[in-house]
C-alpha atoms as a PDB file:
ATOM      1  CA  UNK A   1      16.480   4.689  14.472  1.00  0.00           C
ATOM      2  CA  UNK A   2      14.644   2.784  11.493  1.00  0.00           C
ATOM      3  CA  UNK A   3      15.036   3.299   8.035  1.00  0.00           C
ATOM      4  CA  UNK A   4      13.421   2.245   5.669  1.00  0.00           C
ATOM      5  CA  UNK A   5      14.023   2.262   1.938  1.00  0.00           C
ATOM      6  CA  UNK A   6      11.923   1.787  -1.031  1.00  0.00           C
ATOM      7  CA  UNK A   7      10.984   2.725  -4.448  1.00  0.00           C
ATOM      8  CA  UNK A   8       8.444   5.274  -5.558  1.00  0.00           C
ATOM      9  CA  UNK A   9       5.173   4.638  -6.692  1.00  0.00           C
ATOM     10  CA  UNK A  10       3.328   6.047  -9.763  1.00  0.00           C
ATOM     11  CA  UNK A  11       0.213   6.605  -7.930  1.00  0.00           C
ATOM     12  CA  UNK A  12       2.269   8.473  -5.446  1.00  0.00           C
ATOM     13  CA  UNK A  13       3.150  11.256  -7.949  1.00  0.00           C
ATOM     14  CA  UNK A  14       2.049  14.758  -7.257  1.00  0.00           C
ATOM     15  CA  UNK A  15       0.387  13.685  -4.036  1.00  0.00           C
ATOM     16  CA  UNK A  16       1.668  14.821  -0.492  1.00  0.00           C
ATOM     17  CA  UNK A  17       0.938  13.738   3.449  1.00  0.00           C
ATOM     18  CA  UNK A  18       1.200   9.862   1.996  1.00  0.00           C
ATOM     19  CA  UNK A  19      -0.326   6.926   3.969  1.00  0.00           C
ATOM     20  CA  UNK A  20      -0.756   3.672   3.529  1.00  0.00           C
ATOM     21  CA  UNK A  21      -3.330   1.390   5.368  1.00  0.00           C
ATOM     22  CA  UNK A  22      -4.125  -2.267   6.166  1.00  0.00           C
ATOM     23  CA  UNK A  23      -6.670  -4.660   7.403  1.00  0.00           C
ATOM     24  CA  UNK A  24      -7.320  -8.292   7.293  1.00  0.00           C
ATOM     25  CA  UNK A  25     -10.123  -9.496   5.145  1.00  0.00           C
ATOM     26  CA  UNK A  26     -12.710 -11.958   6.271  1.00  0.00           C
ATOM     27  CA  UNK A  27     -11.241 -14.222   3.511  1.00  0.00           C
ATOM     28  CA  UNK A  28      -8.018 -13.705   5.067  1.00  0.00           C
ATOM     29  CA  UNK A  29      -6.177 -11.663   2.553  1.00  0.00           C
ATOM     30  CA  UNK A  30      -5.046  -8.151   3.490  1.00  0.00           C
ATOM     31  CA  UNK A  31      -6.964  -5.149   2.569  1.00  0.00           C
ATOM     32  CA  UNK A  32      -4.251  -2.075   1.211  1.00  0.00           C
ATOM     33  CA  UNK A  33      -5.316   1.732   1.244  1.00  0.00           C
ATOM     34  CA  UNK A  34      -2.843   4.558  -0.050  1.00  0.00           C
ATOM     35  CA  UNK A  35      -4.310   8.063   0.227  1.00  0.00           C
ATOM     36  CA  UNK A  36      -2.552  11.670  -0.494  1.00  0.00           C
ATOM     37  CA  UNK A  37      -3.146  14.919  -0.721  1.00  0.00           C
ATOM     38  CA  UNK A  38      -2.952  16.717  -4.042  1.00  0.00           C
ATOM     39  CA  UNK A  39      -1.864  20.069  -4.225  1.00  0.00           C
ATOM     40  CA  UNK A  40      -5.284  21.850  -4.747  1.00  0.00           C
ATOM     41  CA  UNK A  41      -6.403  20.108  -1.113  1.00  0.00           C
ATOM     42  CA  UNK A  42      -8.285  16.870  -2.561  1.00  0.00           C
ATOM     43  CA  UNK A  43      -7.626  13.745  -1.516  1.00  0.00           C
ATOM     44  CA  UNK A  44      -6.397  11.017  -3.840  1.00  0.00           C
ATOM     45  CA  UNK A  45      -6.658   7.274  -2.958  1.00  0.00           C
ATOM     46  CA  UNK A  46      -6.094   3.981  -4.386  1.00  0.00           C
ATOM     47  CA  UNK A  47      -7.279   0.450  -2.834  1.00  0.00           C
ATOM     48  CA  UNK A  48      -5.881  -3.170  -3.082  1.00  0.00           C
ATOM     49  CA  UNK A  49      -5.440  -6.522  -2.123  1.00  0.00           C
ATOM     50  CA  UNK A  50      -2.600  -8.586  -0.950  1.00  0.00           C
ATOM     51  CA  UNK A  51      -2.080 -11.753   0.108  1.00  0.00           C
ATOM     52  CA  UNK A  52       0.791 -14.432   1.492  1.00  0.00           C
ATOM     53  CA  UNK A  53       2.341 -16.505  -1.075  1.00  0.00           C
ATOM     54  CA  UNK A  54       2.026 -20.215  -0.389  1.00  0.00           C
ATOM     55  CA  UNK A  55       5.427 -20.775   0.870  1.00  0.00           C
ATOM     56  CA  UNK A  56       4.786 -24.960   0.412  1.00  0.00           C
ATOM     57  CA  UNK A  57       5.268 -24.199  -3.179  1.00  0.00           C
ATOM     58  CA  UNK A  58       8.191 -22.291  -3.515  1.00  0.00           C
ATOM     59  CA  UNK A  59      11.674 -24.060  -4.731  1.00  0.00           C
ATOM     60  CA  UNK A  60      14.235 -24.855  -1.817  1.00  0.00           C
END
């Protein structure tokens, strides 16, 4: 078994049946979706980008 920890989220709060969901970009960054379910049945989502550090510039 796998478990993994982490903290919570503000735009988590109040929301249940969490996911999170992600794609690479044409431009090569990664595309982040986190949808819930509020309480009265909507759904509540958020969108994002991410991207890799450039790890040629980061101290030894």
């Amino acid at each position: 078994m796998v478990r993994v920890a982490r903290l919570p989220n503000s735009f988590e709060k109040g929301l249940d049946c969490i996911t999170a969901t992600y794609s690479l970009r044409t431009d090569g960054n990664i595309a982040a979706e986190n949808r819930g379910v509020k309480a009265d049945g909507r759904i509540s989502s958020i969108k994002g980008v991410a991207w890799v550090p450039n790890t040629k510039n980061q101290p030894n």
